[in-house]
N, C-alpha and C. Protein backbone atom coordinates (compact mmCIF):
# COMPACT_ATOMS: atom_id res chain seq x y z
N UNK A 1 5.19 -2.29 30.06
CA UNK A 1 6.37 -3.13 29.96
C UNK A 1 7.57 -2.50 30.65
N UNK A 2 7.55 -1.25 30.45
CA UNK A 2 8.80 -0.49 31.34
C UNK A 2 8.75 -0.55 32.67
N UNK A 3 7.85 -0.81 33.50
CA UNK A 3 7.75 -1.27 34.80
C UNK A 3 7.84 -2.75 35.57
N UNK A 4 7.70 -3.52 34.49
CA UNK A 4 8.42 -4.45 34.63
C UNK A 4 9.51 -5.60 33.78
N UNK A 5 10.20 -4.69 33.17
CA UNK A 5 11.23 -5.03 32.70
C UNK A 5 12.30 -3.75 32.37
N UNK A 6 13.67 -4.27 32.08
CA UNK A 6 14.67 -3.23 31.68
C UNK A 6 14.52 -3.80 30.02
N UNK A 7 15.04 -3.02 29.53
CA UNK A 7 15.56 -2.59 27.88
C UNK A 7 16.18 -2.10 27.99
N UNK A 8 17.16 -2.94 26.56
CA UNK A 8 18.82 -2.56 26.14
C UNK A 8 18.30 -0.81 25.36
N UNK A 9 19.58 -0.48 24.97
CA UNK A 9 19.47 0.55 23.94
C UNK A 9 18.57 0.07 22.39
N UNK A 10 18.08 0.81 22.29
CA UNK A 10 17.75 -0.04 20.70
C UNK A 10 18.40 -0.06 19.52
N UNK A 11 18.76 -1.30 18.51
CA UNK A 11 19.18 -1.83 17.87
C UNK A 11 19.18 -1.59 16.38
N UNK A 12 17.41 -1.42 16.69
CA UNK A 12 17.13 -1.14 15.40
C UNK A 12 15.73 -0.28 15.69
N UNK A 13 15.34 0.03 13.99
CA UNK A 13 14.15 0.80 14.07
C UNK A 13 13.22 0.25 12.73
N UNK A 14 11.95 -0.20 13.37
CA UNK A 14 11.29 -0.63 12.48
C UNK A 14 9.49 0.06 12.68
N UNK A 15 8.43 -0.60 11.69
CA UNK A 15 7.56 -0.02 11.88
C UNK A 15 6.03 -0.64 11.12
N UNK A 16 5.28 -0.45 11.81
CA UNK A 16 4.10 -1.23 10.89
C UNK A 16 4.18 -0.97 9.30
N UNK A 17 3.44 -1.68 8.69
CA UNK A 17 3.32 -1.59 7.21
C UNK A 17 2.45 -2.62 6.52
N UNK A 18 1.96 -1.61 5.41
CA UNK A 18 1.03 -2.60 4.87
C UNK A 18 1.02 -3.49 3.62
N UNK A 19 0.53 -4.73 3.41
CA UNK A 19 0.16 -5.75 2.44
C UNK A 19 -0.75 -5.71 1.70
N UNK A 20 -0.81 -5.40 0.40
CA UNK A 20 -2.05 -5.55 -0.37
C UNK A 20 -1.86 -6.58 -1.41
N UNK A 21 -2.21 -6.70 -2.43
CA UNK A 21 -2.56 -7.40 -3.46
C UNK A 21 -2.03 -6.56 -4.62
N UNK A 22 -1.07 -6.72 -5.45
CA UNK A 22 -0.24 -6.18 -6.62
C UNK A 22 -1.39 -5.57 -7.47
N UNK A 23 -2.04 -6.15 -7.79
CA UNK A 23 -3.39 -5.65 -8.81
C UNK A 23 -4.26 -4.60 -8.21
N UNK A 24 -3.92 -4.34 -6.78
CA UNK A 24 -4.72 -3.57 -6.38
C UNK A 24 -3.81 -2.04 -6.17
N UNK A 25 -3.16 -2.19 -6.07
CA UNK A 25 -1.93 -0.76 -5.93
C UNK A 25 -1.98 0.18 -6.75
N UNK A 26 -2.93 0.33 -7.94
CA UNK A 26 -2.99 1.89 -8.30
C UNK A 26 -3.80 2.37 -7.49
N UNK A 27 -5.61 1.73 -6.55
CA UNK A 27 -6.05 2.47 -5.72
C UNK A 27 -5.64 2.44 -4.48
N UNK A 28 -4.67 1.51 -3.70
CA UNK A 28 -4.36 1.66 -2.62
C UNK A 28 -2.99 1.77 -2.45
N UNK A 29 -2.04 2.41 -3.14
CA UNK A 29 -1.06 2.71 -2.45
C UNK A 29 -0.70 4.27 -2.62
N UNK A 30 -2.17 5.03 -2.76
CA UNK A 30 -1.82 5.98 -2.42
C UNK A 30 -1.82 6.55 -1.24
N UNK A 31 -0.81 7.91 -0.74
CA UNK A 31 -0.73 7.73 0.85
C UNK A 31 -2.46 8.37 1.47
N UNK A 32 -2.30 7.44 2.35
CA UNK A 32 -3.96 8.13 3.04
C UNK A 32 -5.15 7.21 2.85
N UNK A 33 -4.71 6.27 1.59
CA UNK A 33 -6.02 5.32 1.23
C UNK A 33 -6.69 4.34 2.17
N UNK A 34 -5.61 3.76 2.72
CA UNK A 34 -6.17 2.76 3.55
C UNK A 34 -7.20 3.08 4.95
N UNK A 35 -6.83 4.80 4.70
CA UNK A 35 -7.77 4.96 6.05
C UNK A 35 -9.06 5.46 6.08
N UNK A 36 -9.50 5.61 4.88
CA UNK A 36 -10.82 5.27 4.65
C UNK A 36 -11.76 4.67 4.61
N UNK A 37 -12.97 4.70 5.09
CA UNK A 37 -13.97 3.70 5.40
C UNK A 37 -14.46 2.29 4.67
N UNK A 38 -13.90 2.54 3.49
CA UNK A 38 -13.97 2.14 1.86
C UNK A 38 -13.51 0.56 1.91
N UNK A 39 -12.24 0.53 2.56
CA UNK A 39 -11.75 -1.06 2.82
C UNK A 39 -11.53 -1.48 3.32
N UNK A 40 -11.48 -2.84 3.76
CA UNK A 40 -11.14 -4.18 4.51
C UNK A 40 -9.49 -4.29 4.89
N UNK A 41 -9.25 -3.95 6.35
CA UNK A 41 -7.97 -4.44 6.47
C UNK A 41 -7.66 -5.01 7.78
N UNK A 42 -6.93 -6.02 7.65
CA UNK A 42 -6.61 -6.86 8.80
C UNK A 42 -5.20 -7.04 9.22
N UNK A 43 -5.04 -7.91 10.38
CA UNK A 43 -4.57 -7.38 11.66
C UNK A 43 -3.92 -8.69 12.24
N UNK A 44 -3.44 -9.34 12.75
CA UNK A 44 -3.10 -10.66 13.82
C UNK A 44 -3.61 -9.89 14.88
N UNK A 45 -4.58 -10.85 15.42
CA UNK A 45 -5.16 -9.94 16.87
C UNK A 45 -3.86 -10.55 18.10
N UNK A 46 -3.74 -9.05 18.94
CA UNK A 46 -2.76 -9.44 20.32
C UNK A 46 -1.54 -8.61 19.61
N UNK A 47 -1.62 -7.89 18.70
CA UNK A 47 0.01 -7.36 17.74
C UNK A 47 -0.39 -5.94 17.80
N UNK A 48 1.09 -5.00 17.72
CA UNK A 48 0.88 -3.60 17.60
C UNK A 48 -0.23 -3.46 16.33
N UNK A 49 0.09 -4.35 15.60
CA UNK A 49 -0.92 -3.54 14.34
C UNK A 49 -2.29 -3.84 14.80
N UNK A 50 -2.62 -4.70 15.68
CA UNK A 50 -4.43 -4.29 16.20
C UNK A 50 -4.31 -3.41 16.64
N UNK A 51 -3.40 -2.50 17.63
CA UNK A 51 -3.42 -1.41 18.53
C UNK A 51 -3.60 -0.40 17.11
N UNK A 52 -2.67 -0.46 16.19
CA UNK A 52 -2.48 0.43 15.66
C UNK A 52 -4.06 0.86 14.60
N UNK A 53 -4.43 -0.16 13.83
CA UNK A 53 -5.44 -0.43 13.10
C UNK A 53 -6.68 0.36 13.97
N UNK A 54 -6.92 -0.62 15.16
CA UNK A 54 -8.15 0.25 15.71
C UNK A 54 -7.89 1.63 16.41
N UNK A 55 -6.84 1.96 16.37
CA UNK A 55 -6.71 3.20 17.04
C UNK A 55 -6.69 4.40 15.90
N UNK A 56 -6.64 4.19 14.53
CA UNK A 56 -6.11 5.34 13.71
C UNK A 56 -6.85 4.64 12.09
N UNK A 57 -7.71 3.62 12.08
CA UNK A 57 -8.26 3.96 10.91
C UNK A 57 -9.71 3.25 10.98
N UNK A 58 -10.77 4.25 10.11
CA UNK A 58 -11.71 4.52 10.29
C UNK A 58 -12.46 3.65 8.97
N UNK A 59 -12.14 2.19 9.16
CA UNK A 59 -12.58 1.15 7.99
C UNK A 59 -12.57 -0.30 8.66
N UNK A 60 -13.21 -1.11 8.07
CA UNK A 60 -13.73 -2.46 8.35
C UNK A 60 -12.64 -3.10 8.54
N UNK A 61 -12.19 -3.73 10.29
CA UNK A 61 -11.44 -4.59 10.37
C UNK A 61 -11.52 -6.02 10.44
N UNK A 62 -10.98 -6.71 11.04
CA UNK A 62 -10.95 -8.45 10.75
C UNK A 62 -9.57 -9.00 11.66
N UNK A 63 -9.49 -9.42 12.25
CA UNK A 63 -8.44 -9.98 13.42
C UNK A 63 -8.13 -11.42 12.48
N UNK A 64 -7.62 -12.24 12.79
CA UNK A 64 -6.68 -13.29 12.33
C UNK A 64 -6.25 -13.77 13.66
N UNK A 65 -5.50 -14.90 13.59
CA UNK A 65 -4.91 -15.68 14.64
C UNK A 65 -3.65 -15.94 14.33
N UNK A 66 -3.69 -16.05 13.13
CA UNK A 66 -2.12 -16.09 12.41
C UNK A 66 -1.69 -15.07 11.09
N UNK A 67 -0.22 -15.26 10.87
CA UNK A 67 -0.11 -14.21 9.32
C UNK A 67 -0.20 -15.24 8.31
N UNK A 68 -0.55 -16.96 8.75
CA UNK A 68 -0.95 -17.69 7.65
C UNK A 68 -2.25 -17.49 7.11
N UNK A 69 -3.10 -17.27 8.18
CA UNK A 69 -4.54 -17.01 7.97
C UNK A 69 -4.49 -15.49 7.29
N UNK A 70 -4.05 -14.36 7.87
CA UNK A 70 -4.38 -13.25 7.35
C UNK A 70 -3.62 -13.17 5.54
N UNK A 71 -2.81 -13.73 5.27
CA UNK A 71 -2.26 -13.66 4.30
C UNK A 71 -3.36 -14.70 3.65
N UNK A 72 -3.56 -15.80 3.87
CA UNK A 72 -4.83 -16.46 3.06
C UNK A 72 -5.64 -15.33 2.26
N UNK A 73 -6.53 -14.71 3.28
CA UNK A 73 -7.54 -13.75 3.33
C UNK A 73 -7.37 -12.89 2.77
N UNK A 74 -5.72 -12.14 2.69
CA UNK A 74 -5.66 -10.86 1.46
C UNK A 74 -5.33 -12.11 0.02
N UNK A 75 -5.32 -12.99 -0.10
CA UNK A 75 -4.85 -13.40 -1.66
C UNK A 75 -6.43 -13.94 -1.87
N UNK A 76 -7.33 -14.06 -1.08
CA UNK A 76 -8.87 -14.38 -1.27
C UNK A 76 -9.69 -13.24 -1.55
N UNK A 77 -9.06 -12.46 -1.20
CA UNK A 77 -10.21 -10.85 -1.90
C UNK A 77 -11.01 -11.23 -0.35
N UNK A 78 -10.43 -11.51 0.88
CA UNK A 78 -11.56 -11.21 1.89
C UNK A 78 -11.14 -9.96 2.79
N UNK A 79 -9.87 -9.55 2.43
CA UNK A 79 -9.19 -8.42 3.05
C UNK A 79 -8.88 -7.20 1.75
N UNK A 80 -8.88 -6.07 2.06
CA UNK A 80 -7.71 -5.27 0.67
C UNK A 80 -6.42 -5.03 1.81
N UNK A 81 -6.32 -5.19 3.16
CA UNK A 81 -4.84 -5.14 2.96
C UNK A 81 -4.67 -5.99 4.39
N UNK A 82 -3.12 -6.17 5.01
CA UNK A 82 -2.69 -6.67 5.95
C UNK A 82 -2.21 -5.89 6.69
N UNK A 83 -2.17 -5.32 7.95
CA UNK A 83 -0.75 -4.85 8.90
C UNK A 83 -0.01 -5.67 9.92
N UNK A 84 0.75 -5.41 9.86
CA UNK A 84 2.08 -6.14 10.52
C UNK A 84 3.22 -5.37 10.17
N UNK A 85 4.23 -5.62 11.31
CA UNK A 85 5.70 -5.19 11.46
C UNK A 85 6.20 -5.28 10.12
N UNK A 86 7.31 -4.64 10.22
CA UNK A 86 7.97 -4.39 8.06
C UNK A 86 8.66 -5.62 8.64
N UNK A 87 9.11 -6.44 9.33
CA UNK A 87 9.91 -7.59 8.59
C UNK A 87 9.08 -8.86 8.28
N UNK A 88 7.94 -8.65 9.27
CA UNK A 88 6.84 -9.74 8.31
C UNK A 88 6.27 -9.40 6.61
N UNK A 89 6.17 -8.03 6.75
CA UNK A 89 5.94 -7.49 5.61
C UNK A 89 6.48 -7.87 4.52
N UNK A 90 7.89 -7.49 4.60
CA UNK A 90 9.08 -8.03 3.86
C UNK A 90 8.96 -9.45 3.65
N UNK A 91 9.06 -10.45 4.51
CA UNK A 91 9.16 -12.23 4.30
C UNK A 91 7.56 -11.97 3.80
N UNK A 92 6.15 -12.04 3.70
CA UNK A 92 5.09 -12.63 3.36
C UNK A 92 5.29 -11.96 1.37
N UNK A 93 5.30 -10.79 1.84
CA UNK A 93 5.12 -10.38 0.41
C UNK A 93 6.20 -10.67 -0.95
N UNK A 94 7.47 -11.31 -0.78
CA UNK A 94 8.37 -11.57 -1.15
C UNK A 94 8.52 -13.57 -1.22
N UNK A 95 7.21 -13.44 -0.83
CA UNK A 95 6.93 -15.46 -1.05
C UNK A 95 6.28 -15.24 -2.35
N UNK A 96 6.71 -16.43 -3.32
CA UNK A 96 6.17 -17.16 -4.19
C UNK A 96 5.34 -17.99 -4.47
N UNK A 97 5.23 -17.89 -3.43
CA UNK A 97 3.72 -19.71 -3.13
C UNK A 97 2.31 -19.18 -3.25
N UNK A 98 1.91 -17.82 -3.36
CA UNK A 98 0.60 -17.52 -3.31
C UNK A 98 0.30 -17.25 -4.74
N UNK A 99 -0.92 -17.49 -5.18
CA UNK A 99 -1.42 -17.40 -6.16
C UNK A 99 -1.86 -16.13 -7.28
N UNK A 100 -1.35 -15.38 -6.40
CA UNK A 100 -1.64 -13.54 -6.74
C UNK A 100 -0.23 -13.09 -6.07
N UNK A 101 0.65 -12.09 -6.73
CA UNK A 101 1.79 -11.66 -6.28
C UNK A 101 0.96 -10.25 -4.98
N UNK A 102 2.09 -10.44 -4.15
CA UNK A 102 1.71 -9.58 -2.74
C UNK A 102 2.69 -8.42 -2.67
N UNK A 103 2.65 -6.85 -2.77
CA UNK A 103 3.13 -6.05 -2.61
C UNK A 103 3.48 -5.64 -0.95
N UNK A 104 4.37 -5.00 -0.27
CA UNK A 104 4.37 -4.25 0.48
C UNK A 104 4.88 -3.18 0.28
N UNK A 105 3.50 -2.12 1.17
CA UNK A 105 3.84 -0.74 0.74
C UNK A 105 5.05 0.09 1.98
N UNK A 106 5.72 0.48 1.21
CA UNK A 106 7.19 0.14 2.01
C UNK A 106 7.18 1.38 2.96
N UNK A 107 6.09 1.87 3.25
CA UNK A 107 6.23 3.32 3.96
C UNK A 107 5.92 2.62 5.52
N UNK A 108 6.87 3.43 6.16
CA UNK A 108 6.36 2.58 7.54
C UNK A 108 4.99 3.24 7.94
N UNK A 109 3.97 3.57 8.75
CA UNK A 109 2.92 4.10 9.28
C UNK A 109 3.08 3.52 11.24
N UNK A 110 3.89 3.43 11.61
CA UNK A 110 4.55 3.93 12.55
C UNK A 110 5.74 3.72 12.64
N UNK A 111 6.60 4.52 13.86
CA UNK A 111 7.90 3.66 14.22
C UNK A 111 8.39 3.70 15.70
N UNK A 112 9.13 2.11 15.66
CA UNK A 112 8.98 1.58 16.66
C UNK A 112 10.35 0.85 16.69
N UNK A 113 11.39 1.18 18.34
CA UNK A 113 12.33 0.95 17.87
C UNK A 113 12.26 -0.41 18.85
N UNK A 114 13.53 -0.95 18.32
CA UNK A 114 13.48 -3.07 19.12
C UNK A 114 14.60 -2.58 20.02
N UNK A 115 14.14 -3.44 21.37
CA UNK A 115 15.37 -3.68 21.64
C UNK A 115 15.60 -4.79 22.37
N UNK A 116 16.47 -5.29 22.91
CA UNK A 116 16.62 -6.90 23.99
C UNK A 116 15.61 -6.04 25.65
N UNK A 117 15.22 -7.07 25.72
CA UNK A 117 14.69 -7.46 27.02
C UNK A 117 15.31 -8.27 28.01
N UNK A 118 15.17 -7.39 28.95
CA UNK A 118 16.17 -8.71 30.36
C UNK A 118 15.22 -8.02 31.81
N UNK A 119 15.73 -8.98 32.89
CA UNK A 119 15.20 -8.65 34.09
C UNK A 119 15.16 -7.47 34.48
N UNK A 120 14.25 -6.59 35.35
CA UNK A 120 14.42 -5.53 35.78
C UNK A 120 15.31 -4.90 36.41
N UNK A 121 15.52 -5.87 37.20
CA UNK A 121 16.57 -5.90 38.50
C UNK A 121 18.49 -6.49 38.20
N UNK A 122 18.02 -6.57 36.92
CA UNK A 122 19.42 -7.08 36.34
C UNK A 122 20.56 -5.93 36.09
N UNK A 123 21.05 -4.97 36.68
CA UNK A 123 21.55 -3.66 35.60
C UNK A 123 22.92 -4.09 35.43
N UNK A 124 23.84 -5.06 35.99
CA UNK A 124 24.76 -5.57 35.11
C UNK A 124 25.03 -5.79 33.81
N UNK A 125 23.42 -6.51 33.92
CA UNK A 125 23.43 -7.04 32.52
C UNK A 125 23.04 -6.16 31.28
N UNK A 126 22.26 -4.82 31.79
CA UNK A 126 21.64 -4.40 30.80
C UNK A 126 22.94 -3.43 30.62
N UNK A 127 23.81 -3.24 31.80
CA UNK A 127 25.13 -2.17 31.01
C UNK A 127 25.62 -3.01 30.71
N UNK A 128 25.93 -4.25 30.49
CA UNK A 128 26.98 -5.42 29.68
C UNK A 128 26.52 -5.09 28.05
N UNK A 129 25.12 -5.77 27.88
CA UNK A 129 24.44 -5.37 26.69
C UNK A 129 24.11 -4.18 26.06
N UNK A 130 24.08 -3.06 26.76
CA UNK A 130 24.16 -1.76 26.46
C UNK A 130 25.75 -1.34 25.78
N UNK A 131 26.68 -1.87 26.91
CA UNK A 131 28.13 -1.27 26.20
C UNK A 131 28.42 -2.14 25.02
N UNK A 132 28.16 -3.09 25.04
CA UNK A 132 28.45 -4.16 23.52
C UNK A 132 27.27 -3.53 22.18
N UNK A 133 26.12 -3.29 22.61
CA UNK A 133 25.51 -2.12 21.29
C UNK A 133 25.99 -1.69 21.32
N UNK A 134 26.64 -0.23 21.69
CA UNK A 134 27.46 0.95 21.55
C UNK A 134 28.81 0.45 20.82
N UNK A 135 28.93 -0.72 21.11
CA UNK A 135 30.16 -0.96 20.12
C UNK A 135 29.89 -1.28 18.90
N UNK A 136 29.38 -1.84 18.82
CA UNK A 136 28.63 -2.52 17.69
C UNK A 136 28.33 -1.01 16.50
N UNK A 137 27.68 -0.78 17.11
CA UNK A 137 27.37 0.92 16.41
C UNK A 137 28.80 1.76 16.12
N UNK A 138 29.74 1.82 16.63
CA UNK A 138 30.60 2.64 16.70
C UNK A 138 31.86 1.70 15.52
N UNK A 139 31.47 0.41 15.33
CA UNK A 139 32.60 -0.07 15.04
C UNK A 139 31.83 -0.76 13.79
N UNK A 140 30.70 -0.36 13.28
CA UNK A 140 29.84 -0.73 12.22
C UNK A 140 29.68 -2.27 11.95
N UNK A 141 29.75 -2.84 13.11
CA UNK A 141 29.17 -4.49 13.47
C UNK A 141 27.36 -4.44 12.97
N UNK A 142 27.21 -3.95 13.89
CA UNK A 142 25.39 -3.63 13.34
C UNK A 142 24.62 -3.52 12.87
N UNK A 143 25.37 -2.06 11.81
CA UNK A 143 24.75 -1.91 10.55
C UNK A 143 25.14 -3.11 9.52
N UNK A 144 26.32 -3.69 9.60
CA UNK A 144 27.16 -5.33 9.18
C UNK A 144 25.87 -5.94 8.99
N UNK A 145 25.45 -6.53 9.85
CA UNK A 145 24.68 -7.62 10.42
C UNK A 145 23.01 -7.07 9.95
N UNK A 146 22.93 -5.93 10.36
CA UNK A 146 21.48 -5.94 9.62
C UNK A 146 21.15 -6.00 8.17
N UNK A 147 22.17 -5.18 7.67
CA UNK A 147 22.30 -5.45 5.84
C UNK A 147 22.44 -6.91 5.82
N UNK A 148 23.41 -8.06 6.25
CA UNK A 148 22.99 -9.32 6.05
C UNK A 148 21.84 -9.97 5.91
N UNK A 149 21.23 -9.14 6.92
CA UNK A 149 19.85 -9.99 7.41
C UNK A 149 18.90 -9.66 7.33
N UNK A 150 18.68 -8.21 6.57
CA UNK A 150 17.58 -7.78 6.31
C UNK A 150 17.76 -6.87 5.25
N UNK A 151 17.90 -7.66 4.07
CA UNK A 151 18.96 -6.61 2.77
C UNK A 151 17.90 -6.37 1.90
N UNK A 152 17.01 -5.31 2.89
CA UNK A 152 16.27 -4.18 2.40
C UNK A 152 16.20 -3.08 2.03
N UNK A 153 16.49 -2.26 1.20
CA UNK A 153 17.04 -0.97 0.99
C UNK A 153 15.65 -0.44 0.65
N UNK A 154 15.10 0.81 1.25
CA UNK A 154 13.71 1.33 1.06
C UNK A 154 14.37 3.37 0.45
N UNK A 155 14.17 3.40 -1.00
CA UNK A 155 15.05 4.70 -1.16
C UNK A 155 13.57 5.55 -1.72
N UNK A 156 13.13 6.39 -1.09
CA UNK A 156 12.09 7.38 -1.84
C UNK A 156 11.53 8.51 -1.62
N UNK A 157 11.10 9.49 -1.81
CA UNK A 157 10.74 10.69 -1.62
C UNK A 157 9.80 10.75 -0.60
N UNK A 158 9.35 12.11 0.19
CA UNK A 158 8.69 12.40 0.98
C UNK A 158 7.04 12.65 0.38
């Protein structure tokens, strides 16, 4: 992607994470569990978390087409967990509509920072958008706006 495109500074910092099933979290949310051969975890195929899933754990996967389907599948006992980005994480597991309450385990297991995308060949634009982050950051617009919009507070030990 860096070869053909520019990126702003990044914005934010986020990171895969996983979905299980509330009833299931005394054996799987301990750290290290999921990467055992032992369980079922799935993925939206075409997403960092397939990259991530098949590259670093050594257990039965399952691709999806959607996070409607994969979220089906962990409240069906056909998955023990989900990966996806923490802000899907955050919106699926924090719905009410499923029939079994959905935890996310709030540890990221990678990180990965966002940022805007624009033309390669654009560098006006990417120092236009570059100097307006830097403000943003400096003048606490940013951190503003992400607490609005993503008023997640994750506080816990190492």
């Amino acid at each position: 992607r860096q070869k053909a495109f520019a990126f702003s500074l990044p914005y934010t910092t986020i990171g895969q994470m996983a979905m299980i099933r509330l009833d299931d979290a005394a054996r799987l949310a301990t750290p290290g569990a999921l990467f055992t051969g032992q369980y079922r975890v799935g993925y939206k195929n075409g997403t960092t978390g397939e990259a991530f899933v098949k590259e670093t754990m050594d257990v039965q996967t399952r691709g999806f087409n959607s996070n409607t389907e994969a979220t089906q599948a962990l409240v069906n006992d056909d998955i023990d967990a989900f990966i996806h980005d923490a802000p899907t994480v955050w919106n699926l597991a924090n719905k009410r509509e499923y029939p079994v309450k959905l935890l996310g385990l709030y540890k990221p297991l990678t990180k990965e920072q966002l940022a805007w995308v624009m033309r390669k060949n654009d560098s006006e634009l990417k120092q236009q958008v570059d100097t307006v982050l830097k403000s943003w950051v400096n003048n606490g617009f940013l951190m503003q706006t992400k607490t609005q919009w993503i008023p997640v507070k994750i506080l816990s030990g190492q």
